[in-house]
PDB file of N, CA and C in Angstrom:
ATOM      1  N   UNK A   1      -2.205  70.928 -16.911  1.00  0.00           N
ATOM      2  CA  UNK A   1      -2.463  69.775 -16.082  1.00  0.00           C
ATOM      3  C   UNK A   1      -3.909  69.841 -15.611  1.00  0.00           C
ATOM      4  N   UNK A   2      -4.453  69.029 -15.558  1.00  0.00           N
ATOM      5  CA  UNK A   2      -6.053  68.723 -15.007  1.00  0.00           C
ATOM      6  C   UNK A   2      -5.939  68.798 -14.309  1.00  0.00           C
ATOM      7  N   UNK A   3      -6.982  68.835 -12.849  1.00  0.00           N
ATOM      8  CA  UNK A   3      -6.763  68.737 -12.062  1.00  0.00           C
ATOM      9  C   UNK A   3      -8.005  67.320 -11.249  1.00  0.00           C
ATOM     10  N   UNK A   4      -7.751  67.085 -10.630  1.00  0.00           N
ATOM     11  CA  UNK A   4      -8.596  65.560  -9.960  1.00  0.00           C
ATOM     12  C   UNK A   4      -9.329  65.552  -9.228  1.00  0.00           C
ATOM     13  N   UNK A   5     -10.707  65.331  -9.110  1.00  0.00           N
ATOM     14  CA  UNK A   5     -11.382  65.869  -8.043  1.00  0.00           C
ATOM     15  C   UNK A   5     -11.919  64.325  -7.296  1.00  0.00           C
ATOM     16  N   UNK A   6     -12.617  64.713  -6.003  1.00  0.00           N
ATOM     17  CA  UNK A   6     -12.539  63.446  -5.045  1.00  0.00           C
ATOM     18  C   UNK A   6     -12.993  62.400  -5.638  1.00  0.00           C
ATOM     19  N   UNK A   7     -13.765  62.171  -6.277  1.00  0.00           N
ATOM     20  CA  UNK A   7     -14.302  61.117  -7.172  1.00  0.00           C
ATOM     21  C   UNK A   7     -13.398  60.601  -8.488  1.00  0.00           C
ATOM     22  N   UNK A   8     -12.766  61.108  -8.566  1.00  0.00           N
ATOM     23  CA  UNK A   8     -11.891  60.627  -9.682  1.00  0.00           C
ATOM     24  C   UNK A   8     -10.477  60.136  -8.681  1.00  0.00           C
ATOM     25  N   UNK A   9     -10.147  60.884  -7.988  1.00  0.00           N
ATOM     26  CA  UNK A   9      -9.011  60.737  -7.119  1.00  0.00           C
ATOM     27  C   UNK A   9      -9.426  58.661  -7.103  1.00  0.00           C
ATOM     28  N   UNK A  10     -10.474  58.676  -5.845  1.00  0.00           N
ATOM     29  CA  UNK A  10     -10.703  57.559  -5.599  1.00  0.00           C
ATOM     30  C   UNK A  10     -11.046  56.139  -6.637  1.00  0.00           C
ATOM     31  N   UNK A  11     -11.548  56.762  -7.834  1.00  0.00           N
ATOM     32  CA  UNK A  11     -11.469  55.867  -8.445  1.00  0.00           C
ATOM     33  C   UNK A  11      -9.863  55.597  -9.095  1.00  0.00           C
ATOM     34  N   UNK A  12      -9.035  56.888  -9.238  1.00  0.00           N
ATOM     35  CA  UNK A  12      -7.951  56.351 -10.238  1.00  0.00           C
ATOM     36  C   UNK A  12      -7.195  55.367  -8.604  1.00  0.00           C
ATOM     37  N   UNK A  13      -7.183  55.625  -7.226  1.00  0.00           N
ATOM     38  CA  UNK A  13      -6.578  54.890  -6.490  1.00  0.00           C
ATOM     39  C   UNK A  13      -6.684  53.574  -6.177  1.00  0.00           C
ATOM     40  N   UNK A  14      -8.587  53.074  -6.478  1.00  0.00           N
ATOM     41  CA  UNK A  14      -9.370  51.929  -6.850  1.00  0.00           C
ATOM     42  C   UNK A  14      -7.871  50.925  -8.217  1.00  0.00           C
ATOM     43  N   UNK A  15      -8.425  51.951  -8.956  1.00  0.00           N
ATOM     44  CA  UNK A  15      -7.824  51.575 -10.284  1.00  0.00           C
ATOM     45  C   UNK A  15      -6.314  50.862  -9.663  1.00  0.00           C
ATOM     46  N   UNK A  16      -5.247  51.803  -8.851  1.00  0.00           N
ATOM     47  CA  UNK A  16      -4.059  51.599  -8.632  1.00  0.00           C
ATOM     48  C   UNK A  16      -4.520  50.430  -8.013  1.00  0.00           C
ATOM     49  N   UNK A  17      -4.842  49.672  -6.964  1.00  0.00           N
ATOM     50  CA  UNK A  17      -5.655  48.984  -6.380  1.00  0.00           C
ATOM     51  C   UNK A  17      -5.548  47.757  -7.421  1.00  0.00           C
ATOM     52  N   UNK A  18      -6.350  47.758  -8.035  1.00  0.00           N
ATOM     53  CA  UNK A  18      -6.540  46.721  -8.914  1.00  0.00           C
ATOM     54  C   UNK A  18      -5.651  46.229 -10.022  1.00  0.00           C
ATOM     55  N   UNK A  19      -4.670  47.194 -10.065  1.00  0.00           N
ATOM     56  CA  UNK A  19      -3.439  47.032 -10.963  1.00  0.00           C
ATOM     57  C   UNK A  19      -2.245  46.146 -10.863  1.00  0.00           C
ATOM     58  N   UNK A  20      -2.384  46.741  -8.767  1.00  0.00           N
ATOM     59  CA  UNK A  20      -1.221  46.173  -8.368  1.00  0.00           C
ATOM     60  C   UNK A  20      -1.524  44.686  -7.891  1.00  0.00           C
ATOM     61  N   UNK A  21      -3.123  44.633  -7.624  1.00  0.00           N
ATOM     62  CA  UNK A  21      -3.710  42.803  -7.145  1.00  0.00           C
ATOM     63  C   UNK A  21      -3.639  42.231  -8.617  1.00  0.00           C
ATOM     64  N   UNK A  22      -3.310  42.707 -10.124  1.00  0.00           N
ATOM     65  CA  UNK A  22      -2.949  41.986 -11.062  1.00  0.00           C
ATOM     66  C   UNK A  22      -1.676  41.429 -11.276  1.00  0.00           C
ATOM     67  N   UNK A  23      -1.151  42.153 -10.918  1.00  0.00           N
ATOM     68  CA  UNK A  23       0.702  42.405 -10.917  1.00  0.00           C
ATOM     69  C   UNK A  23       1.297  43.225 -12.001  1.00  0.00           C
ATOM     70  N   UNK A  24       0.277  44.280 -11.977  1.00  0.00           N
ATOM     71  CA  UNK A  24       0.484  45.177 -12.960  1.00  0.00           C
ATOM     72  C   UNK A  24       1.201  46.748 -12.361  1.00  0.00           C
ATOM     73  N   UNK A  25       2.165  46.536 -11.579  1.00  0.00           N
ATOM     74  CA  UNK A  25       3.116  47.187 -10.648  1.00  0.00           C
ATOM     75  C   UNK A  25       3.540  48.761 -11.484  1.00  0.00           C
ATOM     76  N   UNK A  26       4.120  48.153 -13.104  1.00  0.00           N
ATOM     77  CA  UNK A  26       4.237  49.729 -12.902  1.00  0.00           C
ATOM     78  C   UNK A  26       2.784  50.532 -13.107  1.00  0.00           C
ATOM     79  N   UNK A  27       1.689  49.996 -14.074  1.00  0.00           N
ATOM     80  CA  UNK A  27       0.999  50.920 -14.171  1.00  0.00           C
ATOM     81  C   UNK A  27       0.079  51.532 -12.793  1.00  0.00           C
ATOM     82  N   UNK A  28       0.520  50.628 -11.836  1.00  0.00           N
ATOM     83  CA  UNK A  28      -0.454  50.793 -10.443  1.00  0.00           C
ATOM     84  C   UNK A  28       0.460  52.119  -9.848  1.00  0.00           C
ATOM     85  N   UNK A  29       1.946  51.929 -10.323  1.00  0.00           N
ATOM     86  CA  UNK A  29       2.653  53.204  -9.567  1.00  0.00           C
ATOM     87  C   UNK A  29       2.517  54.434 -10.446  1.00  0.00           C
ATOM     88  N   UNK A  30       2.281  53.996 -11.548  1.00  0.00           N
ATOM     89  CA  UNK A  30       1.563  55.650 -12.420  1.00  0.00           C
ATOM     90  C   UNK A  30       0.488  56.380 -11.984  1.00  0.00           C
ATOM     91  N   UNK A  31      -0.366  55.245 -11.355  1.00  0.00           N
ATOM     92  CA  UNK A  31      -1.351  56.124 -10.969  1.00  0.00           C
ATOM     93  C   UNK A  31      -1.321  56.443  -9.539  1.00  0.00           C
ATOM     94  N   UNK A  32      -0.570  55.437  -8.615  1.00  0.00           N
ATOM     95  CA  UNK A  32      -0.056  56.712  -7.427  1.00  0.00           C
ATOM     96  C   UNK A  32       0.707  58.099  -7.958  1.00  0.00           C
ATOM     97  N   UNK A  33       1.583  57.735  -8.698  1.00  0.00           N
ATOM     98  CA  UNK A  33       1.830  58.921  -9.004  1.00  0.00           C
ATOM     99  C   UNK A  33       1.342  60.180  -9.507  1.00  0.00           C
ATOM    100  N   UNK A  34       0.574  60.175 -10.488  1.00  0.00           N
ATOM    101  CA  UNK A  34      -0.455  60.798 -10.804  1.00  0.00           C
ATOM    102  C   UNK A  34      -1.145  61.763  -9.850  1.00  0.00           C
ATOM    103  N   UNK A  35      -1.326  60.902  -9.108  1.00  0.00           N
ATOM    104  CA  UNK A  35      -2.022  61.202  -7.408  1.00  0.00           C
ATOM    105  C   UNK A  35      -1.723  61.943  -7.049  1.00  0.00           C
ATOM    106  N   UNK A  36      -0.150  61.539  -6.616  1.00  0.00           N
ATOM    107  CA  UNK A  36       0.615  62.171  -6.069  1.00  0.00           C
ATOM    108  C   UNK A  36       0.613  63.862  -6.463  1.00  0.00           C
ATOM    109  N   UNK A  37       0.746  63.887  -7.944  1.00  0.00           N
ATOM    110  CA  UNK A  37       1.171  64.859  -8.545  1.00  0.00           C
ATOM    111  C   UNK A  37      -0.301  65.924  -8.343  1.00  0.00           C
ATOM    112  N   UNK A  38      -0.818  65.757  -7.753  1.00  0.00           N
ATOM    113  CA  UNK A  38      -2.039  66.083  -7.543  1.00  0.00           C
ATOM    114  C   UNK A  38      -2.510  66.546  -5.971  1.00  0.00           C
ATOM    115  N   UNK A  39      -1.894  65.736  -5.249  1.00  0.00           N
ATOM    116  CA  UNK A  39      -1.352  66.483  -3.862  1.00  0.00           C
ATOM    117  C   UNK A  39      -2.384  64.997  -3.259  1.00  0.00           C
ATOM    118  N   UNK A  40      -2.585  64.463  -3.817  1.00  0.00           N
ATOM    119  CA  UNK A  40      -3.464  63.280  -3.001  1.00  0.00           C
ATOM    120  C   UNK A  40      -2.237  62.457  -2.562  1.00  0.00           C
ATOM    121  N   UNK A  41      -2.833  61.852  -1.525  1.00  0.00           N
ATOM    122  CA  UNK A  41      -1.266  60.810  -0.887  1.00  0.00           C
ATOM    123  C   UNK A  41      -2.582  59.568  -0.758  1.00  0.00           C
ATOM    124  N   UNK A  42      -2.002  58.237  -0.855  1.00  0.00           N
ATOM    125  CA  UNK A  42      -2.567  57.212  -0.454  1.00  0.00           C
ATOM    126  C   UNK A  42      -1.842  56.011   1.287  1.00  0.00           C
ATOM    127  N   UNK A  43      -2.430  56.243   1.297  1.00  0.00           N
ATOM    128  CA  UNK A  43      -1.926  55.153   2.734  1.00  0.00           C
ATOM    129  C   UNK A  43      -0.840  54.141   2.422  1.00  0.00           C
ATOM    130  N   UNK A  44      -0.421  53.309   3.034  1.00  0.00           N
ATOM    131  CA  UNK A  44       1.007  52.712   2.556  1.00  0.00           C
ATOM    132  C   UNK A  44       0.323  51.339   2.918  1.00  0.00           C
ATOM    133  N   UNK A  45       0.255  50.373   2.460  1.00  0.00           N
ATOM    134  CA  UNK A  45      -0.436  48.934   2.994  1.00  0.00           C
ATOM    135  C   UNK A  45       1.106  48.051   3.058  1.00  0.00           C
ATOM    136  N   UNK A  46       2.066  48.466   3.242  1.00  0.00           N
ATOM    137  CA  UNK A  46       3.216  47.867   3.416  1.00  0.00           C
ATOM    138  C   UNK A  46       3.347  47.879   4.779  1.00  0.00           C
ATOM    139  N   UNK A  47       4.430  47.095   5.189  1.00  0.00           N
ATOM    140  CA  UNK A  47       4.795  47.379   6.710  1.00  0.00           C
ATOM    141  C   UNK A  47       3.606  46.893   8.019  1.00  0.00           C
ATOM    142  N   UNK A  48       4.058  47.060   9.300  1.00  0.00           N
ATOM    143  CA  UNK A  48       3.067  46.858  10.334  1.00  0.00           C
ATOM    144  C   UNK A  48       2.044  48.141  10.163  1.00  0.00           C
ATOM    145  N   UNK A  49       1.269  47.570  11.069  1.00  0.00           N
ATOM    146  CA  UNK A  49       0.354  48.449  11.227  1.00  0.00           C
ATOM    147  C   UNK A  49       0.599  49.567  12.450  1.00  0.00           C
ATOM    148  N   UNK A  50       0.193  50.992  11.675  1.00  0.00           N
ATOM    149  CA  UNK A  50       0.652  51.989  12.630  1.00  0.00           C
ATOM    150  C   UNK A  50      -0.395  52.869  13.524  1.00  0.00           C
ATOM    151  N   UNK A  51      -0.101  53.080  14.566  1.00  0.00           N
ATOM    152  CA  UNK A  51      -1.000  53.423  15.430  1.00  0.00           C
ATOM    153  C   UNK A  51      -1.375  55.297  15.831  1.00  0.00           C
ATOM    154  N   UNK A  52      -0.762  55.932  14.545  1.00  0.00           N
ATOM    155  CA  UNK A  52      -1.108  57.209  14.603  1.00  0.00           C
ATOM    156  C   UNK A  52      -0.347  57.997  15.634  1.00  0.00           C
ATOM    157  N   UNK A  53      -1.445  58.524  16.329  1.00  0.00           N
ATOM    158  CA  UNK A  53      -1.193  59.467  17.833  1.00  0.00           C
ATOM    159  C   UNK A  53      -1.500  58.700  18.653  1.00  0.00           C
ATOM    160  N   UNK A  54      -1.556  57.167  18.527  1.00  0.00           N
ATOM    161  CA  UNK A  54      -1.957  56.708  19.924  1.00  0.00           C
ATOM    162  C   UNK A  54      -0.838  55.738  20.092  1.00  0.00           C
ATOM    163  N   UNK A  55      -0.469  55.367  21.421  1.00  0.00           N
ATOM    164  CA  UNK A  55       0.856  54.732  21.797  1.00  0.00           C
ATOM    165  C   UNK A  55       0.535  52.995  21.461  1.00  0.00           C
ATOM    166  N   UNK A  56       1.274  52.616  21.028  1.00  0.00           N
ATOM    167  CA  UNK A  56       1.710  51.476  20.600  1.00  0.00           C
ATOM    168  C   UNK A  56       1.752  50.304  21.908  1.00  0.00           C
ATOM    169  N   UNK A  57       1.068  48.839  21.951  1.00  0.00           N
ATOM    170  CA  UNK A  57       1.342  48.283  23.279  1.00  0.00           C
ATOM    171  C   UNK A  57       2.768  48.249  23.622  1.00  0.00           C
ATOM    172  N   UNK A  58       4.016  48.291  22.860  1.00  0.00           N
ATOM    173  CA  UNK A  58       4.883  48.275  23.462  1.00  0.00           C
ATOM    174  C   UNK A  58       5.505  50.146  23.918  1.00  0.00           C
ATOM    175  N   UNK A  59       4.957  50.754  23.386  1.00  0.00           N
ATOM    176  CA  UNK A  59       4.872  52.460  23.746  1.00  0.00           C
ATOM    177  C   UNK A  59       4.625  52.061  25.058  1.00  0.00           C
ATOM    178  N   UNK A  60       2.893  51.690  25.412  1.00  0.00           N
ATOM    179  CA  UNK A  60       2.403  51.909  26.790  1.00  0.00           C
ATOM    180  C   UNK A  60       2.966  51.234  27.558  1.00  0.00           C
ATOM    181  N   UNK A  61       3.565  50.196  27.510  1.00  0.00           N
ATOM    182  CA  UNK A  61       4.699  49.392  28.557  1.00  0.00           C
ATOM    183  C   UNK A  61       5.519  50.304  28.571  1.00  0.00           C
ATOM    184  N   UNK A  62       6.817  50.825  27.721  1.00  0.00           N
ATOM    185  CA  UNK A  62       7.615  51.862  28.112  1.00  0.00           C
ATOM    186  C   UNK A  62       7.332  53.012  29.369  1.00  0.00           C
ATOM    187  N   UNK A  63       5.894  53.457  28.404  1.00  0.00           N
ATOM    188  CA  UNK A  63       5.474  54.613  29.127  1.00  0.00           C
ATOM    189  C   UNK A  63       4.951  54.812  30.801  1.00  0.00           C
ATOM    190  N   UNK A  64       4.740  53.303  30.840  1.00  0.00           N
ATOM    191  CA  UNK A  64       4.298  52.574  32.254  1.00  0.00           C
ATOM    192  C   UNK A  64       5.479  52.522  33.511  1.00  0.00           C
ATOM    193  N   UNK A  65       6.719  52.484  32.514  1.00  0.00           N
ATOM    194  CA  UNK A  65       8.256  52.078  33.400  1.00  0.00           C
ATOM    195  C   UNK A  65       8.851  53.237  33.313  1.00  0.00           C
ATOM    196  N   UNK A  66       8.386  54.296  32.541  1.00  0.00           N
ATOM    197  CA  UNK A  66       9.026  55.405  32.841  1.00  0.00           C
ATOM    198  C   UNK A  66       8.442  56.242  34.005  1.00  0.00           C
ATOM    199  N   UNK A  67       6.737  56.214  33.764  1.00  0.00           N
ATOM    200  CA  UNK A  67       6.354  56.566  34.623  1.00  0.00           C
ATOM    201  C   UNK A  67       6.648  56.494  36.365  1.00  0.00           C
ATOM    202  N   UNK A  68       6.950  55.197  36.343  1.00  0.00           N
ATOM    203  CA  UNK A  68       7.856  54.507  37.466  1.00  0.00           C
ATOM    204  C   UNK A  68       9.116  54.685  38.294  1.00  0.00           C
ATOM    205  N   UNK A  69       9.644  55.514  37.244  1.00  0.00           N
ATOM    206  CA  UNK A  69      10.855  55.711  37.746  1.00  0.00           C
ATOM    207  C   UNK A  69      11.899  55.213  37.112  1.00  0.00           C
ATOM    208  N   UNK A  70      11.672  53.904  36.242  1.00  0.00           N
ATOM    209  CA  UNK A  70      12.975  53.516  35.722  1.00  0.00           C
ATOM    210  C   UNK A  70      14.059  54.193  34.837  1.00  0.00           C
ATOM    211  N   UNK A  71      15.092  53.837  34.630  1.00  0.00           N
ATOM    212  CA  UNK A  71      15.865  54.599  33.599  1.00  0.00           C
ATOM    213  C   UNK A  71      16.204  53.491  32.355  1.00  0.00           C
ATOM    214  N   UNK A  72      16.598  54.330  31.194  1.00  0.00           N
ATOM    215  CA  UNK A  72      16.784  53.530  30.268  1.00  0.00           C
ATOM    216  C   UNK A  72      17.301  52.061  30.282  1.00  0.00           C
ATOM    217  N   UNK A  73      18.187  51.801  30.614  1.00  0.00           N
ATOM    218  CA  UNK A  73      18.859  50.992  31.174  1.00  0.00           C
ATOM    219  C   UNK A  73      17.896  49.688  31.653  1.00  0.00           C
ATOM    220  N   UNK A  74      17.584  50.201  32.576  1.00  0.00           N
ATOM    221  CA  UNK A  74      16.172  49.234  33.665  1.00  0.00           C
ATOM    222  C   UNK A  74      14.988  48.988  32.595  1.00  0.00           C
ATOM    223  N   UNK A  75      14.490  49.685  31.753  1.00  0.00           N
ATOM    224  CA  UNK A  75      13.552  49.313  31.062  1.00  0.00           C
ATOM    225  C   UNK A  75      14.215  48.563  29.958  1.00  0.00           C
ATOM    226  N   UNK A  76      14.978  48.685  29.305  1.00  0.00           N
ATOM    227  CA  UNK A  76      15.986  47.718  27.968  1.00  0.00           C
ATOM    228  C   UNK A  76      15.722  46.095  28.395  1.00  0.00           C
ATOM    229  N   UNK A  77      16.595  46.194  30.413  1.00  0.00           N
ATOM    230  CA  UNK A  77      16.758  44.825  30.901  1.00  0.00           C
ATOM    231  C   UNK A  77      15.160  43.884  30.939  1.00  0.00           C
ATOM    232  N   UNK A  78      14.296  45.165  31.672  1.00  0.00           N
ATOM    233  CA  UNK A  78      13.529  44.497  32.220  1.00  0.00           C
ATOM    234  C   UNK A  78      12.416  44.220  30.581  1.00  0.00           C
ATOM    235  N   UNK A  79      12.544  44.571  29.674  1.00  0.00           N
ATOM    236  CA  UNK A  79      12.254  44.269  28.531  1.00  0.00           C
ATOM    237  C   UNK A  79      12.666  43.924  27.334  1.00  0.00           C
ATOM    238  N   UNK A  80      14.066  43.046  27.532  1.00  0.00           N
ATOM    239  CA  UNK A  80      14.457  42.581  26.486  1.00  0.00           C
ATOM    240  C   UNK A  80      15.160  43.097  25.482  1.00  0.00           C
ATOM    241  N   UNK A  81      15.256  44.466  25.380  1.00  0.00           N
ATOM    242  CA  UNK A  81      15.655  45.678  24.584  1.00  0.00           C
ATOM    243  C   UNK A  81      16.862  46.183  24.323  1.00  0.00           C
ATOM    244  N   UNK A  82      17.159  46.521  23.414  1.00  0.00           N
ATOM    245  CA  UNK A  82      18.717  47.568  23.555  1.00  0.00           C
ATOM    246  C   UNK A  82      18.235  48.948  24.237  1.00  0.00           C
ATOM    247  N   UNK A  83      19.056  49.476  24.620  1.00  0.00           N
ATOM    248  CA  UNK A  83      19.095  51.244  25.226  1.00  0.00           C
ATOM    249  C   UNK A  83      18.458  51.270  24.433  1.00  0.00           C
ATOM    250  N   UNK A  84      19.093  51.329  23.006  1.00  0.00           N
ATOM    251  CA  UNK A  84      19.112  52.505  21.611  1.00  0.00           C
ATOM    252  C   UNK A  84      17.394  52.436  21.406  1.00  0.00           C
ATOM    253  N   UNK A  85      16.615  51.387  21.408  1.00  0.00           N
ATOM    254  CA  UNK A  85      15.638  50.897  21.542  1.00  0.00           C
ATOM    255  C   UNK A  85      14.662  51.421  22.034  1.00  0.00           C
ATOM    256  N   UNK A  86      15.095  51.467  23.565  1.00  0.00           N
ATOM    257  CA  UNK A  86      14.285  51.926  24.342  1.00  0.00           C
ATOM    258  C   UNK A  86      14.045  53.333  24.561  1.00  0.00           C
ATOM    259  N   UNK A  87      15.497  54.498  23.864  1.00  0.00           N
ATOM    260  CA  UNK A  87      15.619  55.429  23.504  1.00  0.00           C
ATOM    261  C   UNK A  87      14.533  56.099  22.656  1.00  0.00           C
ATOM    262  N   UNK A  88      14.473  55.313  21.149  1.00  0.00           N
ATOM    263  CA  UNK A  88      13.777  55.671  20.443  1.00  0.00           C
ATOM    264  C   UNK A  88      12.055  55.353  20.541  1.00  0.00           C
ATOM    265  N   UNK A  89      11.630  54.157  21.891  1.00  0.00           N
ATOM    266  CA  UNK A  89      10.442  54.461  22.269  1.00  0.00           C
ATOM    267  C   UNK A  89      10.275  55.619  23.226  1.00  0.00           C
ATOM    268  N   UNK A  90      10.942  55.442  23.901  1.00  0.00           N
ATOM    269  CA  UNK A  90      10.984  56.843  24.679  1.00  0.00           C
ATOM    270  C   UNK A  90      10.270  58.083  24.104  1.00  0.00           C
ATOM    271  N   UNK A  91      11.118  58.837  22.964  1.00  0.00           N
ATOM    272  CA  UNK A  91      10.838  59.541  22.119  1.00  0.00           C
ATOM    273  C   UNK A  91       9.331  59.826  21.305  1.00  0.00           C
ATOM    274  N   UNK A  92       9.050  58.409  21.273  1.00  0.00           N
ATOM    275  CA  UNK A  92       7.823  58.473  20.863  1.00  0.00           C
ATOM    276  C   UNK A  92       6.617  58.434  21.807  1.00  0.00           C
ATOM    277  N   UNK A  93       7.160  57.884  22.723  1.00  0.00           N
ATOM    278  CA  UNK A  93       6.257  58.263  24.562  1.00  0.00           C
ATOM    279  C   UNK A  93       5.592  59.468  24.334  1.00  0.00           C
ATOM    280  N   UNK A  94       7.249  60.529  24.555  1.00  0.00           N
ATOM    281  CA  UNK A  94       7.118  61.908  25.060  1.00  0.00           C
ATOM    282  C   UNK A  94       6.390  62.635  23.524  1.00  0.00           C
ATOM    283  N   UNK A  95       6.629  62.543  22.566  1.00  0.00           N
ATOM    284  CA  UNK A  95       5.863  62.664  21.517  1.00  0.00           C
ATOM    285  C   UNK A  95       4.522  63.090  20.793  1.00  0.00           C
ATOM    286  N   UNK A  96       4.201  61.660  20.983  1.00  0.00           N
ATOM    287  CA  UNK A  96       2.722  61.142  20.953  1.00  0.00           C
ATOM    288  C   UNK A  96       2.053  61.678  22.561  1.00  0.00           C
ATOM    289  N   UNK A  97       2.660  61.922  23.800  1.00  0.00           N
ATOM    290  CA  UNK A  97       2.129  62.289  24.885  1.00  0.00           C
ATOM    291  C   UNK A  97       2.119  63.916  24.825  1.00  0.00           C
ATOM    292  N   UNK A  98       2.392  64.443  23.899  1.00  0.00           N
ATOM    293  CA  UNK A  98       2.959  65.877  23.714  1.00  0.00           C
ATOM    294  C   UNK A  98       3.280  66.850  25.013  1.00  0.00           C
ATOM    295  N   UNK A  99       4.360  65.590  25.712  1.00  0.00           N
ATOM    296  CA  UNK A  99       5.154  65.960  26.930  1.00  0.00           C
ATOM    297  C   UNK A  99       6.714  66.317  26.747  1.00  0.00           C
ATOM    298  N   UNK A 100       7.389  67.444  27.244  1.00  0.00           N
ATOM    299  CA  UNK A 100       8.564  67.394  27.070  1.00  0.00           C
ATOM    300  C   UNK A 100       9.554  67.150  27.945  1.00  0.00           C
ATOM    301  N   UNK A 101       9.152  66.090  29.390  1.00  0.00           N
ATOM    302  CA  UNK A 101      10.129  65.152  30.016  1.00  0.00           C
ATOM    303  C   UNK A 101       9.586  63.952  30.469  1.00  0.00           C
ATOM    304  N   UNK A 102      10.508  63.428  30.932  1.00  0.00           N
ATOM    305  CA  UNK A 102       9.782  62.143  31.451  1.00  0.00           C
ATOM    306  C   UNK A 102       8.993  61.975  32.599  1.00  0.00           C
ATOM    307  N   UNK A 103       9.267  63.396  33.708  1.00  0.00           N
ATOM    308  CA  UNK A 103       8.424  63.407  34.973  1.00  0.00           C
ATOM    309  C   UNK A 103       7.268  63.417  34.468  1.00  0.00           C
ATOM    310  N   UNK A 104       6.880  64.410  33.104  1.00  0.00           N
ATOM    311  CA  UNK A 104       5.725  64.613  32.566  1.00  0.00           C
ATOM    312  C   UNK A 104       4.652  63.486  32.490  1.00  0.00           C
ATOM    313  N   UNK A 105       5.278  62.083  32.017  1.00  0.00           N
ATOM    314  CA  UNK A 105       5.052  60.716  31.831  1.00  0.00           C
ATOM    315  C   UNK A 105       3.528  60.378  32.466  1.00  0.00           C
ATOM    316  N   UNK A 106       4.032  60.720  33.720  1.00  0.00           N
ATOM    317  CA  UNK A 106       3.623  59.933  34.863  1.00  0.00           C
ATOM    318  C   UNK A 106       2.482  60.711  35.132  1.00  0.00           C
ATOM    319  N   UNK A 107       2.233  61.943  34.765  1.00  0.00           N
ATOM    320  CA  UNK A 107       1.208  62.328  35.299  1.00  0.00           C
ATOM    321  C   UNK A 107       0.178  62.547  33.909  1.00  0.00           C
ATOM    322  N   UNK A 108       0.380  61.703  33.017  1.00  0.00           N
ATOM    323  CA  UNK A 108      -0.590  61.592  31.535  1.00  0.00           C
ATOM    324  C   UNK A 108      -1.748  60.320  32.043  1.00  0.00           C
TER     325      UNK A 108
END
């Protein structure tokens, strides 16, 4: 197996790039793959846009009502939300805040 170096990486991902704005789908996924097989990863242009390590505007609202005092419950209502919802922002609060409770919250 060859191996790919940064300049080739980027062009064969260019290439994928231009394969898939043809509608040339599988050969654009050969050459992610390729990539892949190579230990290169490419970014995902699917989906919303993601905000890394930094909290999300609806994160920092959470993180604002936890800070507060509210409980799951109170933040769901007062935002429209299921628990389960507000659960799994939660999670990503304490997370991305690399805190391990919620008193923690409040003092980030």
């Amino acid at each position: 197996m060859t191996t790919v170096d940064d300049s080739g990486a980027r062009d064969l991902a260019l290439l994928a790039e231009e394969f898939a704005a043809l509608g040339a789908l599988r050969d654009a996924a050969r050459c992610r793959r390729v990539l892949r097989g190579h230990g290169v990863t490419l970014p995902s242009r699917r989906g919303r846009r993601g905000y890394g390590d930094q909290l999300s505007p609806r994160e920092s609202e959470v993180a604002r009502l936890v800070a507060l005092g509210h409980s799951n419950r109170q933040i769901a209502g007062a935002l429209f939300l299921s628990t389960r919802t507000v659960e799994q922002h939660v999670a990503k609060v304490l997370r991305k805040l690399k805190v391990s409770s919620r008193a923690e919250v409040s003092r980030k």
